[in-house]
C-alpha atoms as a PDB file:
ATOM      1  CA  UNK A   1      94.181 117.778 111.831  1.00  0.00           C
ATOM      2  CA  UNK A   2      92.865 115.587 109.075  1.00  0.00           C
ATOM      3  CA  UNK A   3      93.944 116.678 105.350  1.00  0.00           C
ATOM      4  CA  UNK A   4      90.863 116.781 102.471  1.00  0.00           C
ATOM      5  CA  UNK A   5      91.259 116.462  98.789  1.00  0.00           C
ATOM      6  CA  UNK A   6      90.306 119.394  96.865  1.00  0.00           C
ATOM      7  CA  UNK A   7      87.866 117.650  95.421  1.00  0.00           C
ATOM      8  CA  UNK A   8      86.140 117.147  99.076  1.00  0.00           C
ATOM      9  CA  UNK A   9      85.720 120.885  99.273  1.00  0.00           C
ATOM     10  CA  UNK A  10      84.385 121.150  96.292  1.00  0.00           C
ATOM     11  CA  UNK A  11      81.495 119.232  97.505  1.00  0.00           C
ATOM     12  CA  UNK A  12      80.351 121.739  99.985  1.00  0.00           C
ATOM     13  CA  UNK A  13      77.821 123.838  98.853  1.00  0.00           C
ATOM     14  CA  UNK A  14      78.592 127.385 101.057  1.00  0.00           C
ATOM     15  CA  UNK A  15      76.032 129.734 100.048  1.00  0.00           C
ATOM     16  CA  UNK A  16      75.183 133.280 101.075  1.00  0.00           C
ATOM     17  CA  UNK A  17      71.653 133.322 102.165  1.00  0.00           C
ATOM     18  CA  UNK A  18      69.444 135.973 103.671  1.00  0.00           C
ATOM     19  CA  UNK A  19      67.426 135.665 106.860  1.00  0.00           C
ATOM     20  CA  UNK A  20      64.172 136.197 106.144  1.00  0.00           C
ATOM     21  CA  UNK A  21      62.252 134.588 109.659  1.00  0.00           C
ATOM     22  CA  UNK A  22      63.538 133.581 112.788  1.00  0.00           C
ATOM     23  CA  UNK A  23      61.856 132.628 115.936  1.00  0.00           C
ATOM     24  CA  UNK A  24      62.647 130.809 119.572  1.00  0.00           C
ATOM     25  CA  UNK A  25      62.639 126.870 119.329  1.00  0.00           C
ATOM     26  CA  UNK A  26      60.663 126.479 122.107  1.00  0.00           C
ATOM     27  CA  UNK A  27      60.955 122.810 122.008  1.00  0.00           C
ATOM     28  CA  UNK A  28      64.587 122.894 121.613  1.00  0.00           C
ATOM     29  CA  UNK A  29      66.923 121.175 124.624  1.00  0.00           C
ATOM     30  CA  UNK A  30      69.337 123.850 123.925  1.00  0.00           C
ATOM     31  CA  UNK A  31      68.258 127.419 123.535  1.00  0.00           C
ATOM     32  CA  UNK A  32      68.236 127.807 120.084  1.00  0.00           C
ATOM     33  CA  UNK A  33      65.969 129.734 116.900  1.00  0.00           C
ATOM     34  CA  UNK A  34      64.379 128.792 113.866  1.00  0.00           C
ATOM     35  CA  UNK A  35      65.552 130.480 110.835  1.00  0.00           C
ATOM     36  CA  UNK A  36      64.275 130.565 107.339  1.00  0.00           C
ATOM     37  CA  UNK A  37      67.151 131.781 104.972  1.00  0.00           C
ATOM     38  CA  UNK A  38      66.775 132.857 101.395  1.00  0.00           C
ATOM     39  CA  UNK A  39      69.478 131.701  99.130  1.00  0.00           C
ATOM     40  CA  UNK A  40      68.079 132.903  95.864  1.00  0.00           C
ATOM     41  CA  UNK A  41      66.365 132.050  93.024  1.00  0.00           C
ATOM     42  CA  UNK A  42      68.437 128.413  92.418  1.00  0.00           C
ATOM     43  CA  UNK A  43      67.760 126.811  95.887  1.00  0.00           C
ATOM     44  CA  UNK A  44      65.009 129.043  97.238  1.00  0.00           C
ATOM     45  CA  UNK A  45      64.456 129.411 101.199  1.00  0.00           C
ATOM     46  CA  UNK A  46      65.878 126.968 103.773  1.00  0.00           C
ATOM     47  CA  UNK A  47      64.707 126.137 107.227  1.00  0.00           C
ATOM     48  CA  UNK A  48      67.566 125.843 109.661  1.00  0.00           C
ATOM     49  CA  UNK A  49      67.596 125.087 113.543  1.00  0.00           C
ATOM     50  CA  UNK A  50      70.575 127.658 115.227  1.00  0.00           C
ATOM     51  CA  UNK A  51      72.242 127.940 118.546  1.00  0.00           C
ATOM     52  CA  UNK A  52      72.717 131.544 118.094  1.00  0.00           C
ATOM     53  CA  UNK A  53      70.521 132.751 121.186  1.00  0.00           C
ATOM     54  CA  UNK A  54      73.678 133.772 123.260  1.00  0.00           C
ATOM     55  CA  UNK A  55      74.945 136.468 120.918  1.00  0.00           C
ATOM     56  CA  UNK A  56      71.296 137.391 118.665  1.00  0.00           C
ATOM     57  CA  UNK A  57      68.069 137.910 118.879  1.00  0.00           C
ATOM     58  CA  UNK A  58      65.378 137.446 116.331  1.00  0.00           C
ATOM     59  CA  UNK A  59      64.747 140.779 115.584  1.00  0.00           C
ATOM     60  CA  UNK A  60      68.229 141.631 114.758  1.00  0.00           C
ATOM     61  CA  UNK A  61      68.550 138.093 112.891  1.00  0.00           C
ATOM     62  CA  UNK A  62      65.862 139.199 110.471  1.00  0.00           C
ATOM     63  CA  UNK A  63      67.477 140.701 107.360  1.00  0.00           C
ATOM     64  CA  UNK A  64      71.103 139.077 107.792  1.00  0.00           C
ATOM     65  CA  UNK A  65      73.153 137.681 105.589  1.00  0.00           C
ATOM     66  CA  UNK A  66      74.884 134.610 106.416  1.00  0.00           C
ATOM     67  CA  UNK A  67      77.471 131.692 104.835  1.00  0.00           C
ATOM     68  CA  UNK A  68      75.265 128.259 105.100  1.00  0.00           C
ATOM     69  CA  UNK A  69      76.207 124.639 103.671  1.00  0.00           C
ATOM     70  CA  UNK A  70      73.011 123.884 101.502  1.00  0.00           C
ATOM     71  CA  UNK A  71      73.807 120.300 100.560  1.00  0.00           C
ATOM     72  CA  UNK A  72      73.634 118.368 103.579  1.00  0.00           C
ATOM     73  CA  UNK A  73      70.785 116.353 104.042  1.00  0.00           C
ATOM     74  CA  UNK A  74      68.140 117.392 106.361  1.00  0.00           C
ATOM     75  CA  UNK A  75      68.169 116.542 109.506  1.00  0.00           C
ATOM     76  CA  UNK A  76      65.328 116.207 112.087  1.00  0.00           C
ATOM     77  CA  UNK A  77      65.964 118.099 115.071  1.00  0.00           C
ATOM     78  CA  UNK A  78      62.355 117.386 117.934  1.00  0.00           C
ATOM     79  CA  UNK A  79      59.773 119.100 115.753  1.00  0.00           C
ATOM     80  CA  UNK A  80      61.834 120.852 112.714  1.00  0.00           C
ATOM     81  CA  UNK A  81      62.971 119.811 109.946  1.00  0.00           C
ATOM     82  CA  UNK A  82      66.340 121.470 109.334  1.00  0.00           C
ATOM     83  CA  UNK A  83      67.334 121.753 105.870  1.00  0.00           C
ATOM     84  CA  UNK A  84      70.880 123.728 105.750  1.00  0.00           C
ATOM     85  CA  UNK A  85      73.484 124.513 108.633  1.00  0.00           C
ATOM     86  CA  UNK A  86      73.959 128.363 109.175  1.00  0.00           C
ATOM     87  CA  UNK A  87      77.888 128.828 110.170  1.00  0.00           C
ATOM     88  CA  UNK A  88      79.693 130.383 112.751  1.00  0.00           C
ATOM     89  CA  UNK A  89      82.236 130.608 115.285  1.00  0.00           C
ATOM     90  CA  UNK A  90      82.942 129.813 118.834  1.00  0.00           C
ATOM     91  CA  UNK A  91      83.598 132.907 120.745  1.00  0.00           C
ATOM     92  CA  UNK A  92      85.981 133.170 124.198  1.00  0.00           C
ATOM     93  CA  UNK A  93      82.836 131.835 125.693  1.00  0.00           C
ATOM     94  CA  UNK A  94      81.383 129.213 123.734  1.00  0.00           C
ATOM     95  CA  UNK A  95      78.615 131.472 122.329  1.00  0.00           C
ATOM     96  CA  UNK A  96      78.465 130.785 118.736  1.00  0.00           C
ATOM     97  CA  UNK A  97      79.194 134.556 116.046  1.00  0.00           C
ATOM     98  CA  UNK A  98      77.657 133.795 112.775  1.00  0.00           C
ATOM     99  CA  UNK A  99      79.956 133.562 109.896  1.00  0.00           C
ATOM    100  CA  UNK A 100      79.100 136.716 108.007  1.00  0.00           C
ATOM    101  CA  UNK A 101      80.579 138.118 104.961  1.00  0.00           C
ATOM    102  CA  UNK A 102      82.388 141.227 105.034  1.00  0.00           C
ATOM    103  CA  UNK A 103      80.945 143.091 102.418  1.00  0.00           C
ATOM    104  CA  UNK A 104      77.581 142.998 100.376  1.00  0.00           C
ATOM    105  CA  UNK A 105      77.256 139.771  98.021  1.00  0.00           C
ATOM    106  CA  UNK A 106      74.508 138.810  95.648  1.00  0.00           C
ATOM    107  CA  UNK A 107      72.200 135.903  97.555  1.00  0.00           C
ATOM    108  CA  UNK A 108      73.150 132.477  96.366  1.00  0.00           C
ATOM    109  CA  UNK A 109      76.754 133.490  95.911  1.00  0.00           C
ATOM    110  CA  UNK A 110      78.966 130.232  96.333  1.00  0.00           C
ATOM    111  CA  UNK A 111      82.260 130.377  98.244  1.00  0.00           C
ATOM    112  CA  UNK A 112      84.913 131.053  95.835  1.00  0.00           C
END
C-alpha cells in the first residue's frame, strides 16, 4: 500500500450530500444511475454517474445521504457529465454499498 502525506488528504473534498434525483443510465455499458446530490448551500447540487444498481433502486436512492469527493474534475462518462464521485464499498459480491454516515449530519459537512 502506498503512504500519503497529510497534506494529500487534506485535498479531498468528502462531503455529505443528499440525493435529491436518480434515474437508470440507459446509455451506460455498465448498469448504472444518474444521481443529482445536494451538498448545500456552498457547492450546490452535483450530477454523478453510479454503479449502485446491484444493491438500490431509484426510489429508495431518493432522499439519501451519502459521503462524495466534490473536487475532482468532471468527467464525461457517454452522455453525462459527472461532476462528483458518490462512495462506497465492494460487497462479498462485487456489488458496490454506498458509504453512508451513521448518524444524521448537516448537508455539506466535510470529513473531519
Amino acid at each position: 500500500m502506498q503512504t500519503i502525506g497529510w497534506e494529500d488528504f487534506t485535498k479531498v473534498e468528502l462531503r455529505v450530500g443528499r440525493i435529491v434525483d436518480a434515474r437508470v443510465f440507459a446509455e451506460a455499458r455498465k448498469p448504472a444511475y444518474v444521481l443529482q446530490v445536494d451538498f448545500g448551500p456552498e457547492i450546490g447540487v452535483k450530477k454523478s454517474s453510479a454503479q449502485i444498481t446491484a444493491l438500490y433502486t431509484p426510489e429508495e436512492l431518493v432522499g439519501k445521504l451519502v459521503v462524495g469527493v466534490v473536487n475532482f474534475p468532471p468527467k464525461q462518462i457517454g452522455p453525462v457529465r459527472s461532476e462528483c464521485l458518490v462512495t462506497g464499498f465492494h460487497d462479498a459480491n462485487g456489488d458496490v454499498a454506498l458509504c453512508v454516515p451513521e448518524r444524521p449530519v448537516p448537508i455539506g459537512a466535510k470529513l473531519a
